[in-house]
C-alpha atoms as a PDB file:
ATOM      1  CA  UNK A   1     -53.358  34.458 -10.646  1.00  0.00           C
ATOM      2  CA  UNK A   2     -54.770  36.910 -13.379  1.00  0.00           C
ATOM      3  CA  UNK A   3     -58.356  39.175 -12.501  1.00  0.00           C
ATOM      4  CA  UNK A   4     -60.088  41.777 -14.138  1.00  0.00           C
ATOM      5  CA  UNK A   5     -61.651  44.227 -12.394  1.00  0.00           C
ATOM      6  CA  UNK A   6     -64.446  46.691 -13.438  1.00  0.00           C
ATOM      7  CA  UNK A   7     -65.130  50.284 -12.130  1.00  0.00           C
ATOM      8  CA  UNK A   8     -67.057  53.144 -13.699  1.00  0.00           C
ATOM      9  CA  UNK A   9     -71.121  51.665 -13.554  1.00  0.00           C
ATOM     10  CA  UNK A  10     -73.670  53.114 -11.869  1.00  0.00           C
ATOM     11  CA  UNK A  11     -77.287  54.804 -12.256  1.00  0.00           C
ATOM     12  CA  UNK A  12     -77.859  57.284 -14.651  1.00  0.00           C
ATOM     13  CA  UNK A  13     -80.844  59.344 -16.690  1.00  0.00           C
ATOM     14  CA  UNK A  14     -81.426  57.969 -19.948  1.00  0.00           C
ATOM     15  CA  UNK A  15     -79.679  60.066 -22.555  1.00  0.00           C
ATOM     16  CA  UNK A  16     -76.496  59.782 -20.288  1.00  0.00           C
ATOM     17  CA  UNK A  17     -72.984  58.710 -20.472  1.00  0.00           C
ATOM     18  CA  UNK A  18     -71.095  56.363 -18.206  1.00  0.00           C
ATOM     19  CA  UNK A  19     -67.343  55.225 -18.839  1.00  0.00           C
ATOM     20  CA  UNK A  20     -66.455  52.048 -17.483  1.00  0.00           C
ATOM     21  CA  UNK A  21     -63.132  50.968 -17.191  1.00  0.00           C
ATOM     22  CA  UNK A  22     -61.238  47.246 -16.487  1.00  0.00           C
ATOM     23  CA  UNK A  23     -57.875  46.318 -15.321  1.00  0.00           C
ATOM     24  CA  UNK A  24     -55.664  43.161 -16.019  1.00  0.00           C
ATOM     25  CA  UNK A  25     -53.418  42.158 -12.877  1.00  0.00           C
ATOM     26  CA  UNK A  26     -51.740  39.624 -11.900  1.00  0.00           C
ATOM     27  CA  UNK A  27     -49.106  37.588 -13.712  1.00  0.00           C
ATOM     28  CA  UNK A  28     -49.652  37.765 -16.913  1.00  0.00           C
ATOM     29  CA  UNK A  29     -47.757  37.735 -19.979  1.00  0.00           C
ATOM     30  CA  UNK A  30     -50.083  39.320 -22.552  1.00  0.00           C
ATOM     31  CA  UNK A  31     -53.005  39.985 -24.096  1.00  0.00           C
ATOM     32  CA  UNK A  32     -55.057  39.457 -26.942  1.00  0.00           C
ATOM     33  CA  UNK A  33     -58.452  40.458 -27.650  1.00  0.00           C
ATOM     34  CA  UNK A  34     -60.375  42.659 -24.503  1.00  0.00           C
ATOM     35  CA  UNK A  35     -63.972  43.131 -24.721  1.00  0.00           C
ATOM     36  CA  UNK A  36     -67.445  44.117 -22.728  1.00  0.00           C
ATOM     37  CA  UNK A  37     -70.250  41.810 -22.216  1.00  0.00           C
ATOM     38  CA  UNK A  38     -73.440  42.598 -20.690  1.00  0.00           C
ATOM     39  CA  UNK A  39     -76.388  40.543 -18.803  1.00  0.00           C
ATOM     40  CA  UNK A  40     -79.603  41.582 -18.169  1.00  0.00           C
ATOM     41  CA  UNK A  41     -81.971  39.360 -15.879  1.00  0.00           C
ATOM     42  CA  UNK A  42     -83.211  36.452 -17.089  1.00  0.00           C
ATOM     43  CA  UNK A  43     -81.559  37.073 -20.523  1.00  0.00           C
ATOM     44  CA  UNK A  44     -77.986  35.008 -21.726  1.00  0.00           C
ATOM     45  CA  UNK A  45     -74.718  37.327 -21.395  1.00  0.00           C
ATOM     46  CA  UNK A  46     -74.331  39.303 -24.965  1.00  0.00           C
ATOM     47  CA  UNK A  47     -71.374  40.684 -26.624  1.00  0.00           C
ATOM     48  CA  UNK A  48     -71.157  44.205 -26.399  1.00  0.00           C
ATOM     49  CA  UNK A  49     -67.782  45.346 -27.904  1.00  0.00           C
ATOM     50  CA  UNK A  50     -64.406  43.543 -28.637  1.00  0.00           C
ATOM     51  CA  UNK A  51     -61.395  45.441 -29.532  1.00  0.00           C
ATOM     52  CA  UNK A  52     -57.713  43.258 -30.772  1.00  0.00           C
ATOM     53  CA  UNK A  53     -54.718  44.068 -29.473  1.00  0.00           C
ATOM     54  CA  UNK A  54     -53.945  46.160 -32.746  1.00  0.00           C
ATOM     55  CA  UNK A  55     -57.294  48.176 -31.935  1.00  0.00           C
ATOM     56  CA  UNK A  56     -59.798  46.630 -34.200  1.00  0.00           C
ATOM     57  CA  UNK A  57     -62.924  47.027 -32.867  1.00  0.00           C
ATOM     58  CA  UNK A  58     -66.803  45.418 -33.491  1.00  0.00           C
ATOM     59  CA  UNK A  59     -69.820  46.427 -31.804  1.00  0.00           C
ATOM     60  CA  UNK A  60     -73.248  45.065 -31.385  1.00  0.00           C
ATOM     61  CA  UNK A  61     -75.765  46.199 -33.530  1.00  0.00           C
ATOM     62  CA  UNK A  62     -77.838  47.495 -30.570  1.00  0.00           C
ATOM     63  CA  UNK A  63     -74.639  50.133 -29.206  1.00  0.00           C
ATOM     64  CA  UNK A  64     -73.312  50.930 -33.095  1.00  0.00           C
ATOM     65  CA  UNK A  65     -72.846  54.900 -33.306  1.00  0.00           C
ATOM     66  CA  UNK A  66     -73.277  55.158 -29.518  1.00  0.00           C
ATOM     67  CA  UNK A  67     -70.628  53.366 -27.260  1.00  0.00           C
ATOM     68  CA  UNK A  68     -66.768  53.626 -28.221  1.00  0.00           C
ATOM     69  CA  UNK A  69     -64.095  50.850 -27.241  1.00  0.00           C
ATOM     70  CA  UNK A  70     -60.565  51.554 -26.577  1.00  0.00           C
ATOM     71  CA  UNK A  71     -57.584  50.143 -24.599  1.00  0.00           C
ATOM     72  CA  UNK A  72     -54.356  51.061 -23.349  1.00  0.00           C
ATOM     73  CA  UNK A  73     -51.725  48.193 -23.789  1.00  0.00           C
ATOM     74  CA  UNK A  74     -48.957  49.857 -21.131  1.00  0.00           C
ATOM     75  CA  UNK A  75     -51.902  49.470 -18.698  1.00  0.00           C
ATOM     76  CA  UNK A  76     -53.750  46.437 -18.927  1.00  0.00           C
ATOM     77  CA  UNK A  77     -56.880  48.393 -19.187  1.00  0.00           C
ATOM     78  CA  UNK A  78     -59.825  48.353 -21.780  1.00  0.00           C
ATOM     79  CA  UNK A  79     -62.614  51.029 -21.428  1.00  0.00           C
ATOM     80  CA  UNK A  80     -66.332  51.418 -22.916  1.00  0.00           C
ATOM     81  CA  UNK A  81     -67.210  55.079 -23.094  1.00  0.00           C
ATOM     82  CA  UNK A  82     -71.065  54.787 -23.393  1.00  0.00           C
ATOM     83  CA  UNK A  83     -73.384  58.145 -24.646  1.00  0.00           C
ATOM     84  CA  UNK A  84     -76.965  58.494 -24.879  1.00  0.00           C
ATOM     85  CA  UNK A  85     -77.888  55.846 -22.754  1.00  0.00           C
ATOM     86  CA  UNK A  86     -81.072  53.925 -22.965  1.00  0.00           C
ATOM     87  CA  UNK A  87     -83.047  52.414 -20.780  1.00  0.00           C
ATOM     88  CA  UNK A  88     -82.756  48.940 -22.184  1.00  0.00           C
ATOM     89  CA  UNK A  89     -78.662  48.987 -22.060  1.00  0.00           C
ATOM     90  CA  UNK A  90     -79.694  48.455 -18.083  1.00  0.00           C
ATOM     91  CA  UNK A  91     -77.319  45.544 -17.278  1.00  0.00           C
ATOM     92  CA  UNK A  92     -74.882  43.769 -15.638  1.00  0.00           C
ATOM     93  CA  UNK A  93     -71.595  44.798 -17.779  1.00  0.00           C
ATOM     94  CA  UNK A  94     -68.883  42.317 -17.834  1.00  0.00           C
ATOM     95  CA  UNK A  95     -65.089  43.087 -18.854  1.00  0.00           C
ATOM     96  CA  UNK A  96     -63.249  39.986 -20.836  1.00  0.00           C
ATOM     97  CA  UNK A  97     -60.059  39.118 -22.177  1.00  0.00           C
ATOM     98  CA  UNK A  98     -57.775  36.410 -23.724  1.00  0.00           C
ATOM     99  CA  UNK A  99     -54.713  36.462 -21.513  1.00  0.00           C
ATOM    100  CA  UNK A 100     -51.328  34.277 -21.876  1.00  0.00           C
ATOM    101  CA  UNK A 101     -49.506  33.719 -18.580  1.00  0.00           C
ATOM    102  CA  UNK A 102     -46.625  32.209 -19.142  1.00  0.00           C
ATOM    103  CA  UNK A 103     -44.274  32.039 -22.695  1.00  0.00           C
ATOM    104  CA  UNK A 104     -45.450  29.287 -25.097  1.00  0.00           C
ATOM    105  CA  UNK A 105     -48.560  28.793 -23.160  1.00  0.00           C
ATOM    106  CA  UNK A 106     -51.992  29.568 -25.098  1.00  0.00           C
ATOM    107  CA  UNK A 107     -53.812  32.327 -24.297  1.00  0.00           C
ATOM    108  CA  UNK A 108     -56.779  31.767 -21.624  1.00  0.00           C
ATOM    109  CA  UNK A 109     -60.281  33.622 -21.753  1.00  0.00           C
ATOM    110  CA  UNK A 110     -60.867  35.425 -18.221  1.00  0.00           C
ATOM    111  CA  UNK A 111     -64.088  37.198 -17.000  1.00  0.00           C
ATOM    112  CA  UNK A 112     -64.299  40.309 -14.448  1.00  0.00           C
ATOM    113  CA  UNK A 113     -66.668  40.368 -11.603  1.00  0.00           C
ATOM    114  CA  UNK A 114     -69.230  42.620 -13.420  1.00  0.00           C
ATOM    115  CA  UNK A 115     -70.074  46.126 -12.674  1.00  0.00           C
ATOM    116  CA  UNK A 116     -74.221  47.422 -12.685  1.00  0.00           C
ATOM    117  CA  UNK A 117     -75.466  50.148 -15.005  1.00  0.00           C
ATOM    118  CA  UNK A 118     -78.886  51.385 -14.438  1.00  0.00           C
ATOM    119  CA  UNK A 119     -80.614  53.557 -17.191  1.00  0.00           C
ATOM    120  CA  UNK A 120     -83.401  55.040 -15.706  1.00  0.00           C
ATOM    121  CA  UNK A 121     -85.775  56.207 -18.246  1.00  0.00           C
END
């Protein structure tokens, strides 16, 4: 059984910085391309960053210049530093990842539980 878990949201001023941070357990074999989604009410889940295993990275258009992607392969782990926060990046974040379990098997897309982020303006 493979999770993600997501740590690091919470409320803060607009102009802020959060770092959130997710974890692959469980048995897995490896993994491919990690990213951060986000949901806001009412509104379909959007990509927010995706970085490959080699460290390419893409952003949305909306975070460009202002939230950084990175990962550490030894961990399992994938972070999103964000920096001047705004009050419309208020959502529920979501950590993601393409994750092979066993050898010869094809690689499986997995979602975390979410974690909040409140910008307060």
């Amino acid at each position: 059984q493979v999770q993600l878990a997501e740590s690091g949201g919470g409320l803060v001023q607009a102009g802020g910085s959060l770092r959130l941070s997710c974890v692959a357990s469980g048995r897995l074999l490896s993994i491919n391309n990690m990213g951060w989604y986000r949901q806001c009410p009412g509104k379909q889940r959007e990509l927010v960053a995706v970085i490959s295993r080699a460290g390419s990275t893409d952003y949305a258009a909306s975070v460009k210049g202002r939230f950084t992607i990175s990962r550490d392969n030894a961990k399992n782990m994938v972070y999103l530093q964000m920096n001047s926060l705004k009050p419309e990046d208020t959502a529920i974040y979501y950590c993601n990842a393409d994750i092979r379990t066993r050898s010869g098997g094809s690689y499986v897309n997995y979602w975390g539980q979410g974690t909040q982020v409140t910008v307060s303006s």
